[in-house]
N, C-alpha and C. Protein backbone atom coordinates (compact mmCIF):
# COMPACT_ATOMS: atom_id res chain seq x y z
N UNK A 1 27.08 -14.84 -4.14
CA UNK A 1 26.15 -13.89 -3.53
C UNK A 1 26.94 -12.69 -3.04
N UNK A 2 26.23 -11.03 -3.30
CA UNK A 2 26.77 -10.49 -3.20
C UNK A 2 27.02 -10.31 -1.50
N UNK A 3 28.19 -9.21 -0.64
CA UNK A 3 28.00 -9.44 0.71
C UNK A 3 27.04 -7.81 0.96
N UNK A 4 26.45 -7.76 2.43
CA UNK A 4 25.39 -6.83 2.37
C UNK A 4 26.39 -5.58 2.72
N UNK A 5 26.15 -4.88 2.92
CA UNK A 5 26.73 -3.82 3.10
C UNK A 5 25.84 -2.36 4.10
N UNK A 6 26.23 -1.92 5.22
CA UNK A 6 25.59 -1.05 6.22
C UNK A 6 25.22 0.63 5.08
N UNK A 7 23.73 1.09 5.51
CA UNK A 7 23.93 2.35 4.49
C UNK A 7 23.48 3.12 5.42
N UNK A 8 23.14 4.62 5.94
CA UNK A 8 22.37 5.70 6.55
C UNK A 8 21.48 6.17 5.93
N UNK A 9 20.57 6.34 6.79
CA UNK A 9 19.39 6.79 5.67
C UNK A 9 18.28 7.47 6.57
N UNK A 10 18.63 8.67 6.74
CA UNK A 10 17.25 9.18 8.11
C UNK A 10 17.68 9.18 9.08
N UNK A 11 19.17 8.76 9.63
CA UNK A 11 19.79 8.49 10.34
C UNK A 11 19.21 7.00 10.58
N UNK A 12 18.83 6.03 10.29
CA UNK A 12 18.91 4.96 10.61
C UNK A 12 19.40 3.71 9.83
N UNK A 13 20.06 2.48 10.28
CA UNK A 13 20.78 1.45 9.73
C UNK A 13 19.74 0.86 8.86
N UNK A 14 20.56 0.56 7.64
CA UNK A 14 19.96 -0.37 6.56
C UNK A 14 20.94 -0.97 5.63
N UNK A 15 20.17 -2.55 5.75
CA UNK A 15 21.26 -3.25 4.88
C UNK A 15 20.74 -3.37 3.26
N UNK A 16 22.00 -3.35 2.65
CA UNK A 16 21.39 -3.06 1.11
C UNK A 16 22.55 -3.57 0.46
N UNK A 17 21.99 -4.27 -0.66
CA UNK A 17 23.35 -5.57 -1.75
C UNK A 17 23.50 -4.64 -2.78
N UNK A 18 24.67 -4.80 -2.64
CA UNK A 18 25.37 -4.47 -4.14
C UNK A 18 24.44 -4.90 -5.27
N UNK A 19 24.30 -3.92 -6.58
CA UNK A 19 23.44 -4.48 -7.35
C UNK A 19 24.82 -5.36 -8.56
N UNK A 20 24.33 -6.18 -8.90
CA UNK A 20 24.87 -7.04 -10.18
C UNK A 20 24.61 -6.44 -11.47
N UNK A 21 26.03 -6.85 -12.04
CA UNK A 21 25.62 -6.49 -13.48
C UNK A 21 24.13 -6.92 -14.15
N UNK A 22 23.86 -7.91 -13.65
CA UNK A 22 22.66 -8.51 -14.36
C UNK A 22 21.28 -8.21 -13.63
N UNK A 23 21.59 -7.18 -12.79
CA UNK A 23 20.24 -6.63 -12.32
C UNK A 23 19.89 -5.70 -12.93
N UNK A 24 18.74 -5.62 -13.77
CA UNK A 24 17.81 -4.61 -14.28
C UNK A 24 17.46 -3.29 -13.18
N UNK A 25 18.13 -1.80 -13.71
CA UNK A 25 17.20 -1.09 -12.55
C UNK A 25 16.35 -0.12 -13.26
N UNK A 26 15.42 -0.41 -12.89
CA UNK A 26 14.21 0.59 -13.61
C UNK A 26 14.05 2.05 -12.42
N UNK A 27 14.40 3.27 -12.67
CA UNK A 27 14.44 4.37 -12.21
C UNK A 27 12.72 5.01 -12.24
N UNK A 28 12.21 5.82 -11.37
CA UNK A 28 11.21 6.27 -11.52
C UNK A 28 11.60 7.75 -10.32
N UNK A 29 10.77 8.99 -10.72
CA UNK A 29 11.05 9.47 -9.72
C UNK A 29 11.37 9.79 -8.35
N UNK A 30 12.73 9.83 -7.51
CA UNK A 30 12.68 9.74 -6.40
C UNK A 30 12.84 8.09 -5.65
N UNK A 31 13.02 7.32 -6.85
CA UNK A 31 13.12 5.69 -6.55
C UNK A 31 13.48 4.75 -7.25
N UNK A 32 14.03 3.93 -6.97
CA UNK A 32 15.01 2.47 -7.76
C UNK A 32 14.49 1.29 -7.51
N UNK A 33 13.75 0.82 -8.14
CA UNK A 33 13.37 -0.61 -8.27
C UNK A 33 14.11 -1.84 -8.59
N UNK A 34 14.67 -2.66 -8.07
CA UNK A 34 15.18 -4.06 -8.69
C UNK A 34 14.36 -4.75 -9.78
N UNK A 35 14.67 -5.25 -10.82
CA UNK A 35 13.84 -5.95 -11.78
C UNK A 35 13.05 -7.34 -10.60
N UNK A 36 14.20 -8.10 -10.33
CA UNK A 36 14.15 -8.79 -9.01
C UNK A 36 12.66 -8.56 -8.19
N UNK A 37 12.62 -7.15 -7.81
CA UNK A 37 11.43 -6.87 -6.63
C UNK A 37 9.92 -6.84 -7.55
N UNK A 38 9.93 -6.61 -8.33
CA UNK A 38 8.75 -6.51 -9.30
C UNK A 38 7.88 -8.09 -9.58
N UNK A 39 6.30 -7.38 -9.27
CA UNK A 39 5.46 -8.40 -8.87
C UNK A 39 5.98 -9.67 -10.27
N UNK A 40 5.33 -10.62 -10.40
CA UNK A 40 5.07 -11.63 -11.35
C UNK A 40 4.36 -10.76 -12.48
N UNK A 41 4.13 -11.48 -13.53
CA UNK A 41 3.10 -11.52 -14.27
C UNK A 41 1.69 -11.38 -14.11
N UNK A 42 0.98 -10.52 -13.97
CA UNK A 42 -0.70 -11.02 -13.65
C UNK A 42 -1.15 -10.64 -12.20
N UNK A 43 0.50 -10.40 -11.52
CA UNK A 43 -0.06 -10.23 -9.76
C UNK A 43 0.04 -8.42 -10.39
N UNK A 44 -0.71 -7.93 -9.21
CA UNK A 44 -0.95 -6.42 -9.21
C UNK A 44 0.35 -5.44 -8.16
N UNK A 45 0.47 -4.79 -8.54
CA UNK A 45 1.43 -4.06 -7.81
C UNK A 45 1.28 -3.32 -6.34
N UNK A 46 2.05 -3.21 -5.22
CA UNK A 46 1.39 -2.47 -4.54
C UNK A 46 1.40 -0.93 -4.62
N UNK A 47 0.35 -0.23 -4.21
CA UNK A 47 0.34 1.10 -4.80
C UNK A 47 1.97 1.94 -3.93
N UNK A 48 2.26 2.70 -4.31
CA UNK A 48 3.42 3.62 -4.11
C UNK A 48 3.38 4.30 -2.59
N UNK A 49 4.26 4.20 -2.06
CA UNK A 49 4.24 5.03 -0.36
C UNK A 49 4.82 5.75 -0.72
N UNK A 50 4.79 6.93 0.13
CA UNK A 50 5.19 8.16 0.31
C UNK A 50 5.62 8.42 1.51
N UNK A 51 6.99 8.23 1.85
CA UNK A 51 7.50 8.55 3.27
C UNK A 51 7.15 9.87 3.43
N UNK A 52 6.82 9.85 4.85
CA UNK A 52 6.59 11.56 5.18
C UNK A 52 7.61 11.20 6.67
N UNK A 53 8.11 12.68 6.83
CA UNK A 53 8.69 13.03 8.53
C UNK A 53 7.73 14.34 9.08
N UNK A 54 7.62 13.93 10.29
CA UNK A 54 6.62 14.99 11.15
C UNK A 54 7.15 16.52 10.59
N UNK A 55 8.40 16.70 10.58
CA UNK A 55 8.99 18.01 10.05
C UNK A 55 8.47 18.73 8.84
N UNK A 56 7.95 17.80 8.24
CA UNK A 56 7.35 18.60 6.48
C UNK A 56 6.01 18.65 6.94
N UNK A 57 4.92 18.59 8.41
CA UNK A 57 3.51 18.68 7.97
C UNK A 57 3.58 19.62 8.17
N UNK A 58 3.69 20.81 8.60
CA UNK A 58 3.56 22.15 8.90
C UNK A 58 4.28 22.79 8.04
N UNK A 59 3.95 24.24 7.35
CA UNK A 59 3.99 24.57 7.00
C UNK A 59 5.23 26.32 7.50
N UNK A 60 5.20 26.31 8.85
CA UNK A 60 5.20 27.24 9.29
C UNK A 60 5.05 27.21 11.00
N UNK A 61 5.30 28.32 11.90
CA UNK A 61 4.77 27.89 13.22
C UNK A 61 3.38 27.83 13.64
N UNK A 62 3.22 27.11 14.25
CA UNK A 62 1.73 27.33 14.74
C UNK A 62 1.37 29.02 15.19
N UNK A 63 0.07 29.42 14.64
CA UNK A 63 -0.37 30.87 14.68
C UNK A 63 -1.12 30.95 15.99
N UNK A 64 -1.87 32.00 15.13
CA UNK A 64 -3.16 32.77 16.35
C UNK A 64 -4.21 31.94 15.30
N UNK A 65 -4.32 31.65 13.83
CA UNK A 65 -5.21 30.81 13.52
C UNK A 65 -5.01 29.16 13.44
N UNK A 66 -4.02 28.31 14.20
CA UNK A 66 -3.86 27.64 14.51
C UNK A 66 -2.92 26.64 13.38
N UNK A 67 -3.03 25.89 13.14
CA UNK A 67 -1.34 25.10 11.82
C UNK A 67 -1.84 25.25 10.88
N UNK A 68 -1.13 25.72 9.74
CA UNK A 68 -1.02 25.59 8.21
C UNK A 68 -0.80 24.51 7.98
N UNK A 69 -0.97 24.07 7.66
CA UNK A 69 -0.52 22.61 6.73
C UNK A 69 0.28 22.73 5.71
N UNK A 70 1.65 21.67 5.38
CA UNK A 70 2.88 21.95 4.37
C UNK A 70 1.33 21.45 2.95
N UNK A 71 2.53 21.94 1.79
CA UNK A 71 1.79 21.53 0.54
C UNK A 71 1.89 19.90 0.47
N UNK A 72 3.24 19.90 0.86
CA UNK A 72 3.64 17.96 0.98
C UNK A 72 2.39 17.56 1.61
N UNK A 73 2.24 17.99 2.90
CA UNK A 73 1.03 17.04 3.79
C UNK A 73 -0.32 17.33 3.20
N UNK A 74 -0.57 18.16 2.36
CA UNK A 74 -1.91 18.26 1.72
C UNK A 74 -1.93 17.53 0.29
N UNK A 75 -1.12 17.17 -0.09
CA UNK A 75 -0.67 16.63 -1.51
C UNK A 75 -1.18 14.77 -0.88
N UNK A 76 -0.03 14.51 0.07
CA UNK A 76 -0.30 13.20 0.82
C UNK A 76 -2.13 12.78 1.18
N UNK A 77 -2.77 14.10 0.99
CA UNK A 77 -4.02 13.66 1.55
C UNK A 77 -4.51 12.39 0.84
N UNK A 78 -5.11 11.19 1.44
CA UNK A 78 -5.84 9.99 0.84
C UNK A 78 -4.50 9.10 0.42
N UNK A 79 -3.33 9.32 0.18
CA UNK A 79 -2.22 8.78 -0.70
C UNK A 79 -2.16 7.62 1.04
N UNK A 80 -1.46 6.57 0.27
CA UNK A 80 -0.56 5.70 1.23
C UNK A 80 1.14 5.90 1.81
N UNK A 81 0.83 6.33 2.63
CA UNK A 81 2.49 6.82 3.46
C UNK A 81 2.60 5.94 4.50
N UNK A 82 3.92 6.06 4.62
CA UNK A 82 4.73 5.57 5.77
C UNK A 82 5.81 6.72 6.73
N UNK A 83 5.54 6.74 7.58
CA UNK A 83 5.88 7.67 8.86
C UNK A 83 6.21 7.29 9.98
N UNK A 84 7.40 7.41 10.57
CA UNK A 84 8.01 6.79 11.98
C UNK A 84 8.00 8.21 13.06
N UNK A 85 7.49 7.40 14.00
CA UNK A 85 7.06 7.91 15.37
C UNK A 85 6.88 6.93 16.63
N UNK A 86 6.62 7.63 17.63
CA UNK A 86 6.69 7.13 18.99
C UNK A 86 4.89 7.27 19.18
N UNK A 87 4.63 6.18 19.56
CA UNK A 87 3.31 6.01 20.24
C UNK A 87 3.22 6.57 21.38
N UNK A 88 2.36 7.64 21.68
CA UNK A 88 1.53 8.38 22.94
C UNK A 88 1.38 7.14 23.79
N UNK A 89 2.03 7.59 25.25
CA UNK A 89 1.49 6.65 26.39
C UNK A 89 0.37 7.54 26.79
N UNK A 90 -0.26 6.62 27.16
CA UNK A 90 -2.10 6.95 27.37
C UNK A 90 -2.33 5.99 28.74
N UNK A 91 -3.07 7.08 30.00
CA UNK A 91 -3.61 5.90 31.03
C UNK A 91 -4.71 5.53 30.36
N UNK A 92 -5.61 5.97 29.71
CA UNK A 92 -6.58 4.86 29.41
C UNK A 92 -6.55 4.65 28.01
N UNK A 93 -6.33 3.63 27.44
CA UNK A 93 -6.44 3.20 26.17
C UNK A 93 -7.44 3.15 25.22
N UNK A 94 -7.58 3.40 24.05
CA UNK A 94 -9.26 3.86 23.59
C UNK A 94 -9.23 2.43 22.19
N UNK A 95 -10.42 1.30 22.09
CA UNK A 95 -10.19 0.36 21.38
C UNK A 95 -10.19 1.26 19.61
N UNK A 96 -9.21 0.72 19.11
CA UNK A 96 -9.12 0.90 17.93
C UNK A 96 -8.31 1.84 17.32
N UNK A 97 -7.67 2.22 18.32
CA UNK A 97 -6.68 3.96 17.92
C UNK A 97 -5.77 4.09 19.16
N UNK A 98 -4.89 4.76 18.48
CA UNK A 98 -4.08 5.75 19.57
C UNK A 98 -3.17 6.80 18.82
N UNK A 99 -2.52 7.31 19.23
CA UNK A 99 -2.32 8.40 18.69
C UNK A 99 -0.20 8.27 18.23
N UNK A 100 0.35 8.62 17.85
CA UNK A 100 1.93 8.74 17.04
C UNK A 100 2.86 9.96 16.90
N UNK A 101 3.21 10.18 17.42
CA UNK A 101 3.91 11.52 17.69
C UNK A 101 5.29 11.79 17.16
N UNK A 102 5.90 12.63 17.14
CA UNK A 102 7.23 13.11 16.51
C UNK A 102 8.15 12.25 17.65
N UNK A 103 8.13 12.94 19.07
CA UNK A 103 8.70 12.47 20.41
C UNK A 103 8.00 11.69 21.36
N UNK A 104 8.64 10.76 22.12
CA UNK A 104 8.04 10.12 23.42
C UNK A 104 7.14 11.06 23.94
N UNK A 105 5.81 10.87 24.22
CA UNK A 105 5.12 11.37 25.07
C UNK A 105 4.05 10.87 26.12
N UNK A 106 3.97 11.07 26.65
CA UNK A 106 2.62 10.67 27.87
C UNK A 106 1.31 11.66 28.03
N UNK A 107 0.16 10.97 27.96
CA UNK A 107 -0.77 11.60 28.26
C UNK A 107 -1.23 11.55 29.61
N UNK A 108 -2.20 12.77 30.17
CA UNK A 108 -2.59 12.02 31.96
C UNK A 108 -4.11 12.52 31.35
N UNK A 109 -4.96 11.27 31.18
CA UNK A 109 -6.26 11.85 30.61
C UNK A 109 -7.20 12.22 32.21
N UNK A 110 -6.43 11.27 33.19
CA UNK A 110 -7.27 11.41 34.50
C UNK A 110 -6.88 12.78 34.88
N UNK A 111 -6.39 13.63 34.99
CA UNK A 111 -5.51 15.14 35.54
C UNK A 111 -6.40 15.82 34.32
N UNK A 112 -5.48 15.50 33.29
CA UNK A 112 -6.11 16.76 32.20
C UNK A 112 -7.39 16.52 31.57
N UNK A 113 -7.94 15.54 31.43
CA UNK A 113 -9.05 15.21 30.79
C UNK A 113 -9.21 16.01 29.39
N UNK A 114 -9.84 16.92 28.58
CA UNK A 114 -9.66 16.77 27.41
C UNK A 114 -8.62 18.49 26.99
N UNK A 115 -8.04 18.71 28.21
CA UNK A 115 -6.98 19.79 27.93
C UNK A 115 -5.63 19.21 27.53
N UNK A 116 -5.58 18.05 26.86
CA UNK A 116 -3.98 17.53 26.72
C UNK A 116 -3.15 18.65 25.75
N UNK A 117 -2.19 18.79 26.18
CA UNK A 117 -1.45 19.50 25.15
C UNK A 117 -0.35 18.67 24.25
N UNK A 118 -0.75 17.66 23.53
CA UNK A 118 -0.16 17.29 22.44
C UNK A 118 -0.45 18.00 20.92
N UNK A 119 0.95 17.72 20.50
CA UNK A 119 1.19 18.63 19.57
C UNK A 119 0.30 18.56 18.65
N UNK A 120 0.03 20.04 17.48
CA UNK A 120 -0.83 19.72 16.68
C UNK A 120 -0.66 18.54 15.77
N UNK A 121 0.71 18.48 14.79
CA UNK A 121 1.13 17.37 14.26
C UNK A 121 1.18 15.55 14.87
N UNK A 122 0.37 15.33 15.87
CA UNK A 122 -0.07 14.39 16.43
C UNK A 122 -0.92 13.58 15.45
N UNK A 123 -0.72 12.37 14.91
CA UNK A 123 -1.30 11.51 13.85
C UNK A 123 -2.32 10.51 15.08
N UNK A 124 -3.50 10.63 14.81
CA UNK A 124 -4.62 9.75 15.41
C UNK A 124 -4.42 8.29 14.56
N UNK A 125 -3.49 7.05 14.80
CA UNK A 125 -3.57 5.98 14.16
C UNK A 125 -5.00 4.97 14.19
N UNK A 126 -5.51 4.98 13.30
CA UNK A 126 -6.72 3.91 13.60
C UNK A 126 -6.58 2.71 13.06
N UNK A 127 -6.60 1.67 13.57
CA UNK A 127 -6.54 0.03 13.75
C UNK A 127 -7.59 0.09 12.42
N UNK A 128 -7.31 -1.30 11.46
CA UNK A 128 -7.86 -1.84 10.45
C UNK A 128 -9.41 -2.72 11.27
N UNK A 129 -9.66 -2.54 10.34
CA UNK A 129 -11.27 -2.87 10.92
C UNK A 129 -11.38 -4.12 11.85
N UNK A 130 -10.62 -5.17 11.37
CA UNK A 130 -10.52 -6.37 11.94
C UNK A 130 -9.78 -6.12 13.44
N UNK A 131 -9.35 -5.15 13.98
CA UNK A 131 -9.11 -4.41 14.98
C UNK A 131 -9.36 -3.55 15.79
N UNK A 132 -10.56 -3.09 15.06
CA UNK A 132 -11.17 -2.32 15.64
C UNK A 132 -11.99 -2.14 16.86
N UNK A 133 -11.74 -2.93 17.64
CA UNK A 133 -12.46 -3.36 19.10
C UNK A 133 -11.26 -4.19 20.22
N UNK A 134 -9.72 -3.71 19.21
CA UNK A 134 -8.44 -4.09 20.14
C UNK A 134 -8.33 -3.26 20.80
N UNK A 135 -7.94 -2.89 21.96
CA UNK A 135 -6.89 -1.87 22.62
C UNK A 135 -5.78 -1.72 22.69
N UNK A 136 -4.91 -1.51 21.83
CA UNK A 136 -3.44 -1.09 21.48
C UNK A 136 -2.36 -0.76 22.72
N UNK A 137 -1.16 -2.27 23.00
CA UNK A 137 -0.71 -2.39 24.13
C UNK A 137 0.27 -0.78 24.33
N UNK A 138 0.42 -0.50 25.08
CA UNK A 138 1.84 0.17 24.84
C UNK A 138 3.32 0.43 24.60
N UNK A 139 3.55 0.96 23.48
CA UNK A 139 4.92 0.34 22.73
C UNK A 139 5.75 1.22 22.74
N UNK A 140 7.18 1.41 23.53
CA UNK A 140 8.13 1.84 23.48
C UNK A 140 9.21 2.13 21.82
N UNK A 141 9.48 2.92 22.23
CA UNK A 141 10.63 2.88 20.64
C UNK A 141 9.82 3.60 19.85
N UNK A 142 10.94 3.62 18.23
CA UNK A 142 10.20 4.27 16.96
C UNK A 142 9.48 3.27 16.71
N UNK A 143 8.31 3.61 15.93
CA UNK A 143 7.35 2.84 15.35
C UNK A 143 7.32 3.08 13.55
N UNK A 144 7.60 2.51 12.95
CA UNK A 144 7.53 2.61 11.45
C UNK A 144 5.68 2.16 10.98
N UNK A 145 4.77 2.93 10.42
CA UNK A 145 3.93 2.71 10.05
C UNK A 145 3.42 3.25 8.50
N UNK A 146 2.58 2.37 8.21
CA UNK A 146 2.63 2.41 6.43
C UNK A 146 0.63 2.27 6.53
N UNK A 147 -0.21 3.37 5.98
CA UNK A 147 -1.72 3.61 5.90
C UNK A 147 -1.87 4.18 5.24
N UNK A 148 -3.37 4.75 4.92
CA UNK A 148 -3.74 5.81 4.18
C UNK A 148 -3.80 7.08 5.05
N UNK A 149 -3.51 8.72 5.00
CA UNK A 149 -3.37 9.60 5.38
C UNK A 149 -4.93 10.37 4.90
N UNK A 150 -4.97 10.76 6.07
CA UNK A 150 -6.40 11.64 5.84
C UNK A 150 -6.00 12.69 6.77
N UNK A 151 -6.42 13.95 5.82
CA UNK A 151 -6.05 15.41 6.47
C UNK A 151 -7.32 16.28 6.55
N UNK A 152 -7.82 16.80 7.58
CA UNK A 152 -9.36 17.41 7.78
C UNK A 152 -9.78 16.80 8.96
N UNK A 153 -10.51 18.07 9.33
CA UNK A 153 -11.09 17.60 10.94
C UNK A 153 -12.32 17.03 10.76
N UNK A 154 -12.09 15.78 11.64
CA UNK A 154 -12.56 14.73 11.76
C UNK A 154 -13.31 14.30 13.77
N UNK A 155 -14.21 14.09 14.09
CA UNK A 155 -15.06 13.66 15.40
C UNK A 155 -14.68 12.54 15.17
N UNK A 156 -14.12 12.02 16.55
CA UNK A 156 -13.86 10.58 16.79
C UNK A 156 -15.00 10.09 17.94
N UNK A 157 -15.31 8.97 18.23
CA UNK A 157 -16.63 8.38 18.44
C UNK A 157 -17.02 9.29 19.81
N UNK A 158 -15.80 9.49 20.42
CA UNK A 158 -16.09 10.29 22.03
C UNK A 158 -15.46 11.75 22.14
N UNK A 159 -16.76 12.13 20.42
CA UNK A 159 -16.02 13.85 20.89
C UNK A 159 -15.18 14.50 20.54
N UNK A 160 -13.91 14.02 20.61
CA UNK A 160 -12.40 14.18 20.09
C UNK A 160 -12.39 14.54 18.75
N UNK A 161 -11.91 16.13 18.64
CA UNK A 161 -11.62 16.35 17.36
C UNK A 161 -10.22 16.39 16.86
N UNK A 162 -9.93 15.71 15.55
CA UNK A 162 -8.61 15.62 15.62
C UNK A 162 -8.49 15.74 13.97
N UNK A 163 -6.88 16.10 13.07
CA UNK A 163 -6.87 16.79 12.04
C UNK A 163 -6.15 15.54 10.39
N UNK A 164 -5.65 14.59 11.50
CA UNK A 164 -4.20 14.17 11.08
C UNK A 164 -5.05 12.66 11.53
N UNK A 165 -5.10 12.10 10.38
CA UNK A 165 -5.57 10.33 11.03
C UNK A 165 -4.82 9.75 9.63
N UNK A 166 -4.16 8.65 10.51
CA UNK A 166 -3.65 7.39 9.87
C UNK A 166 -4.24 6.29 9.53
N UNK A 167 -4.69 5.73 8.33
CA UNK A 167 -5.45 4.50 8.74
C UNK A 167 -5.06 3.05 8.21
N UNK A 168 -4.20 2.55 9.14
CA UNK A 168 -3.79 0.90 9.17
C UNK A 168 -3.90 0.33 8.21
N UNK A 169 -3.67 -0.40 7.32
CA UNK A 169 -3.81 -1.45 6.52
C UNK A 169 -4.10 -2.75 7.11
N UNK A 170 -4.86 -3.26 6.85
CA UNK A 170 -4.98 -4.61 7.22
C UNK A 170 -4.23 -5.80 6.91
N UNK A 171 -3.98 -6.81 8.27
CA UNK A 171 -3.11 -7.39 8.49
C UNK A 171 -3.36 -8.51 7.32
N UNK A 172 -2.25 -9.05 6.42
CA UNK A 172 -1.84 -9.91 5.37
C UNK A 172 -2.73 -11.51 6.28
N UNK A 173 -3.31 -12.11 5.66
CA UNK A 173 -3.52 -13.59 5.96
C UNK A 173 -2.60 -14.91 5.31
């Protein structure tokens, strides 16, 4: 067995094996597959992610007509991505969502009520249906998350208009 070996990548640690002569690598744009990782026979594949970083949704600075959107983040629209961020601390928690940010942040919804100034690039994460009546504890650290991306303003049940929603995949049984 080969031994693992430390790589950088985003600035963060990842372990990754030497490939073997006898590993098949099938190349596709932008990505390396192991013969190894490839479903069975007959099982279906999972569809393709698209890492995104908060840095590519904008296009530009925020204006007097408010964010452009990058071509990347409009391309991503409906596609399945994965995006690491810090979960919004929130005093009151709203069931089924919360929101993912570039940096640590805190909301005070009791003080500001609906003047928060979080950034436009703020991703509204929404819980998979079977979750949808959780309230999402509060979680320190990066958060790595993998959904479908939906770009367009969107009313959330109380009002809240928001541009940028993530939506969960549902949890494996």
């Amino acid at each position: 067995m080969n031994a693992p070996f430390l790589s950088r990548r985003r600035g963060a640690l990842s372990l990754l094996r030497p490939l073997s002569l006898s590993s098949l690598l099938l190349i596709a744009p932008g990505a390396a597959v192991r013969a190894d990782d490839l479903p069975p026979a007959g099982v279906a594949a999972e569809p393709a992610v698209l890492d995104l970083d908060f840095r590519e949704l904008l296009s530009g600075p925020v204006g007097a007509r408010g964010p452009v959107w990058s071509e990347r983040l409009r391309a991503a629209d409906g596609r399945r991505v994965r995006i690491t961020g810090y979960m919004v601390t929130q005093e009151i928690g709203r069931p089924g969502r919360f929101f993912l940010a570039p940096r640590p942040l805190a909301m005070s919804e009791h003080a500001d009520g609906e003047a928060d100034d979080l950034p436009p690039t703020v991703l509204t994460v929404l819980m998979p249906p079977q979750d949808a009546e959780v309230v999402p504890l509060p979680t320190r650290g990066r958060l790595q998350l993998t959904g479908t991306l939906r770009v367009g303003r969107a009313e959330l049940d109380d009002g809240r208009i928001v541009w940028l929603r993530l939506e969960l995949e549902p949890r494996r049984s």
